[in-house]
Protein backbone atom coordinates (compact mmCIF):
# COMPACT_ATOMS: atom_id res chain seq x y z
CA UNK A 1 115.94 98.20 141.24
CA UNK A 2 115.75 96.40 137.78
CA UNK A 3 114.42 97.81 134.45
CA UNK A 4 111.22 96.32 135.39
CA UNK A 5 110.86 98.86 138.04
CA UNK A 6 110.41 95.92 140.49
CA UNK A 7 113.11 95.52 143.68
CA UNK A 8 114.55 92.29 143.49
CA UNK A 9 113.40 91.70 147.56
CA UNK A 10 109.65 91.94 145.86
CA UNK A 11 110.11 89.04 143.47
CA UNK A 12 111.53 87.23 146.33
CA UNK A 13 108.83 88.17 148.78
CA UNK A 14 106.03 87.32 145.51
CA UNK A 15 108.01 83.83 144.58
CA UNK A 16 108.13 82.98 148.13
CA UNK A 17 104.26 83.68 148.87
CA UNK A 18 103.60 81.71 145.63
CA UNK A 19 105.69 78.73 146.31
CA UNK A 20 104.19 78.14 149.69
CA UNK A 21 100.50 78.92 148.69
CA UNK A 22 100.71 76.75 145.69
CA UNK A 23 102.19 73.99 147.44
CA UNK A 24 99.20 74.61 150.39
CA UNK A 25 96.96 74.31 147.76
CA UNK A 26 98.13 70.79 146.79
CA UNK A 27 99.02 69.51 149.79
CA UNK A 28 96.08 69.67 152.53
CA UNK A 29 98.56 68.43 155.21
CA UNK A 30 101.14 70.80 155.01
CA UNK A 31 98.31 73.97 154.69
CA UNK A 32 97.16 72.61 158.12
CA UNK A 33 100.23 72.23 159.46
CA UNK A 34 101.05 75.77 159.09
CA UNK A 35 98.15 77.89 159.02
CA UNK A 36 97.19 80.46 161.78
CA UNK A 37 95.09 78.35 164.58
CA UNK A 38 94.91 79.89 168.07
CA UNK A 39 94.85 76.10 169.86
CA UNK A 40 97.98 75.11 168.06
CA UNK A 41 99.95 78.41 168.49
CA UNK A 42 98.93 78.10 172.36
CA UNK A 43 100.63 74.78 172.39
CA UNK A 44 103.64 76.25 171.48
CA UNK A 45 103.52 75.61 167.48
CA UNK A 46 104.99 79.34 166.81
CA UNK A 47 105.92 78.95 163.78
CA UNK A 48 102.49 79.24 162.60
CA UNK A 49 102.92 83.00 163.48
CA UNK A 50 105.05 83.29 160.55
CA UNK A 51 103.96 80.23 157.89
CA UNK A 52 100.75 81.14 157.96
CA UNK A 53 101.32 84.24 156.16
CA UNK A 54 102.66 82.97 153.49
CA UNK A 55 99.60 80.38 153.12
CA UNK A 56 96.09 81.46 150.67
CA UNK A 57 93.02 80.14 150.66
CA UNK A 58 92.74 80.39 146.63
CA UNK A 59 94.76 81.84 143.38
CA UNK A 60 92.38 85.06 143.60
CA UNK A 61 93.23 85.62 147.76
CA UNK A 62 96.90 85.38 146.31
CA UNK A 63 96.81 87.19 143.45
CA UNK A 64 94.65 90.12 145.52
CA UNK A 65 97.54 90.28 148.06
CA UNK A 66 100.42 90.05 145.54
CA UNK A 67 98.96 92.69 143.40
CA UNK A 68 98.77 95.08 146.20
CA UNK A 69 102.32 94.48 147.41
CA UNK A 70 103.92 95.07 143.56
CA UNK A 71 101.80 98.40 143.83
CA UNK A 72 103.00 99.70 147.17
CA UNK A 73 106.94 98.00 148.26
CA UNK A 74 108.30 100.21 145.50
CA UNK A 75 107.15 103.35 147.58
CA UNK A 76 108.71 101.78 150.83
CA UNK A 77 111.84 100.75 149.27
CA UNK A 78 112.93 103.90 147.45
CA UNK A 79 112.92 106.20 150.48
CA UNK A 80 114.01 103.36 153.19
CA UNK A 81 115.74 100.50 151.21
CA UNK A 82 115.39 96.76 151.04
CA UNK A 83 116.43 95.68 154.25
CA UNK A 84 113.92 97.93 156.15
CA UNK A 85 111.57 97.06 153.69
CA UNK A 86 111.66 93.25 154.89
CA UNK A 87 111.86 94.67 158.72
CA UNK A 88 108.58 96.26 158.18
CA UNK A 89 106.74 93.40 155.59
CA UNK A 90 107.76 90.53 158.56
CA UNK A 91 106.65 92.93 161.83
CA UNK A 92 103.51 94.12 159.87
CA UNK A 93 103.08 90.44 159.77
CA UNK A 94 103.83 89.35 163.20
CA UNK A 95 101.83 91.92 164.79
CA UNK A 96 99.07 91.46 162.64
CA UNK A 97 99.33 87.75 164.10
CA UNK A 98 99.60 89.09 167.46
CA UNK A 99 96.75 91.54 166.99
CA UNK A 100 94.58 88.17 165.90
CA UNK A 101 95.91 85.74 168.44
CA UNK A 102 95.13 88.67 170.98
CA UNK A 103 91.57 89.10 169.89
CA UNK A 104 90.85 85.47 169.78
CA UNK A 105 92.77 84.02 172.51
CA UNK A 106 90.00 81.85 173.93
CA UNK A 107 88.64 80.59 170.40
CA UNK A 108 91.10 77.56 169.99
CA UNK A 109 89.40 76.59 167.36
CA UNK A 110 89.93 80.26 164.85
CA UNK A 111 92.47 79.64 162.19
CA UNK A 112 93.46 81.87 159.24
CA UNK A 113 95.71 82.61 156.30
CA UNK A 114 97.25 84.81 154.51
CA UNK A 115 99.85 87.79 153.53
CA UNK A 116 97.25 90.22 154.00
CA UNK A 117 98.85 91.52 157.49
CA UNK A 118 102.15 92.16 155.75
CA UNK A 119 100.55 93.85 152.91
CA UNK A 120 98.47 95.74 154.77
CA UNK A 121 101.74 96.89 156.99
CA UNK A 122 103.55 97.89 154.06
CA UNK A 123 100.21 99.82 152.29
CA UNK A 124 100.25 101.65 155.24
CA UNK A 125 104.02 102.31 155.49
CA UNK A 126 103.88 103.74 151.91
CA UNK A 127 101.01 106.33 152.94
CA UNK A 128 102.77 107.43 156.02
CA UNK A 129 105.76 108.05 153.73
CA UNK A 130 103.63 109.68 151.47
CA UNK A 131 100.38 110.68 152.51
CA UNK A 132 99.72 112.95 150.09
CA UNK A 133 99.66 109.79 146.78
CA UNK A 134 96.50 109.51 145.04
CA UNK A 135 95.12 106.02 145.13
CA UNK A 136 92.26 105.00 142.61
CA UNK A 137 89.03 102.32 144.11
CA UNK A 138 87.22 100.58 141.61
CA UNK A 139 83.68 102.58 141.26
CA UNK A 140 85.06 105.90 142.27
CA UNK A 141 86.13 107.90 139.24
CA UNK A 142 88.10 110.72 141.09
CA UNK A 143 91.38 109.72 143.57
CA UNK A 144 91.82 109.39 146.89
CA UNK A 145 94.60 110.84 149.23
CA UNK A 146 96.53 108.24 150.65
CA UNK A 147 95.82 109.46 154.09
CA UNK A 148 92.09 109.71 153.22
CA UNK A 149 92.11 105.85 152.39
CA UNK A 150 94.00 104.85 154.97
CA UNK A 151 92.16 106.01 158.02
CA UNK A 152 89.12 104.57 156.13
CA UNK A 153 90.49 101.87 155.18
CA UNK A 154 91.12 100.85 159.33
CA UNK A 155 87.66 102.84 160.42
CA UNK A 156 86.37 100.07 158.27
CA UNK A 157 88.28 97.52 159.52
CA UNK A 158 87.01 98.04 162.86
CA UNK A 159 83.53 97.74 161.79
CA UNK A 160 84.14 94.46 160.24
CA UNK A 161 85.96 93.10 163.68
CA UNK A 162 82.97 94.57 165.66
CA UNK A 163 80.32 93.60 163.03
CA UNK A 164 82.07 90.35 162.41
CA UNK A 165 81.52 90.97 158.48
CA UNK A 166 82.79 88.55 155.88
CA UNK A 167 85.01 85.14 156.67
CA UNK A 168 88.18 88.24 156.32
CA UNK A 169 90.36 88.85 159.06
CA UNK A 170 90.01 92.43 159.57
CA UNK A 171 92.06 92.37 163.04
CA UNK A 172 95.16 90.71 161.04
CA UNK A 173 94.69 93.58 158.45
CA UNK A 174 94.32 96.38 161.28
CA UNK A 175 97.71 94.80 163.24
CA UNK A 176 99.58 94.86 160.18
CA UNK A 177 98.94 98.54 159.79
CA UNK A 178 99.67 99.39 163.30
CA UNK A 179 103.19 97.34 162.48
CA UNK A 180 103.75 99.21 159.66
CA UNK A 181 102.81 102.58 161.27
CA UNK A 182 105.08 102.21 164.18
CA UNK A 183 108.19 100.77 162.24
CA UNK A 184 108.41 103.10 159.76
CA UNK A 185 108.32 105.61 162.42
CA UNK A 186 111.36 103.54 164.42
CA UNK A 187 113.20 103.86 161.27
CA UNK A 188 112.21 107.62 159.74
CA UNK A 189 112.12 109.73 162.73
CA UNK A 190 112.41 112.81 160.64
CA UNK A 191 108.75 112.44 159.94
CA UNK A 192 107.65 113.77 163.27
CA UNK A 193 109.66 117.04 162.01
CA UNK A 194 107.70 116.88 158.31
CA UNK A 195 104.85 115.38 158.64
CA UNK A 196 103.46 115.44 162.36
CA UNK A 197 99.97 116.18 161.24
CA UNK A 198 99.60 113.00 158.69
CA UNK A 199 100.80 111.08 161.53
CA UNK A 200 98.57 112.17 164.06
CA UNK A 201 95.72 111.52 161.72
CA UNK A 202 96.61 107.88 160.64
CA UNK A 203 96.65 107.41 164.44
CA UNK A 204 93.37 108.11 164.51
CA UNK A 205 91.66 104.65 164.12
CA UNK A 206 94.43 103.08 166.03
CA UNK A 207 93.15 105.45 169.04
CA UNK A 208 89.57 104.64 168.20
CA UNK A 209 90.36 100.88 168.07
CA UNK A 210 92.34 100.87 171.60
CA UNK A 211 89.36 103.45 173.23
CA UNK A 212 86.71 100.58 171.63
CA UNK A 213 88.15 97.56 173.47
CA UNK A 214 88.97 99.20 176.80
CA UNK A 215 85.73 100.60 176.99
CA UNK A 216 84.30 97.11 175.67
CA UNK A 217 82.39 98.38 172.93
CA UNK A 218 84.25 96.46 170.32
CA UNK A 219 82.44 92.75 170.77
């Protein structure tokens, strides 16, 4: 880690995010090319599962993202390193593809964008590492325990897939966390020995979300 406190795998993860957005932003053909669309992915176009998270609609959808990855890789890197820091930023992002191409597998026509999966992955990752961090929200003078925000932070996602709210892709956001849940797991078993009850908790929406769609109360 530099004197900035920022890993150098952050600033490449940031730069790379920013050099592809940018250059979506400029370039309508190449945004299309590589964006998340169901039609084109079921055609075989797979690299879209990956592109398309490095693809933003606007600077603020960019900035929003990169802001919240500075605030939370630190606290994924220190206690698993880099490399397993990229493991879990790319899975969070793949399965919040998955999680999206899953939900919408007959809608050839949904398409989306974004690193919000990965982030999402990783702000979850950092909370199951440490579940007991306060986190601050904007309107809310007192913090939050990690934990607290993260099962609400899913409870609400699943209201916005079932409730359809906002042009947001809440399933993206809710399979990135479910990535980032079960990797850092994979990779810090020693967490069922400290921290058993944090992780049965976090698994709480996860559990709500699978009991939702087999029961098919989700739609």
């Amino acid at each position: 880690m530099d004197n900035l406190g920022i890993s150098i795998v952050t600033i490449v993860i940031i730069a790379a995010n920013g050099i592809l957005s940018f250059k979506g932003f400029n370039d309508r053909s190449f945004f299309e090319k590589y964006k998340f669309n169901v039609g084109s992915i079921r055609r075989g176009e797979q690299i879209r599962m990956l592109s398309s998270g490095f693809l933003h609609a606007d600077i603020t959808h960019f900035l929003f993202n990169m802001f919240t990855l500075y605030f939370f890789a630190e606290a994924v890197i220190r206690p698993l390193g880099s490399f397993n820091f990229l493991i879990i930023y790319f899975a969070s992002l793949i399965f919040g593809n998955l999680l999206s191409l899953y939900f919408h597998k007959n809608d050839y026509w949904y398409s989306a964008i974004g690193a919000s999966g990965a982030v999402t992955g990783v702000l979850y990752s950092a909370i199951l590492l440490n579940p007991g961090m306060s986190l601050y929200m904007f309107f809310v003078p007192i913090p939050i325990p990690g934990y607290v925000f993260g099962i609400g932070y899913l409870l609400y996602s699943i209201y916005g897939m079932k409730k359809r709210i906002g042009n947001i892709g809440h399933d993206a956001h809710f399979g990135g966390a479910i990535g980032g849940y079960v990797i850092t797991l994979i990779l810090m078993p020693s967490l069922f020995r400290t921290d058993l009850l944090y992780i049965g908790l976090l698994a709480i929406p996860i559990i709500i979300l699978f009991v939702l769609h087999k029961t098919g109360k989700l739609n």
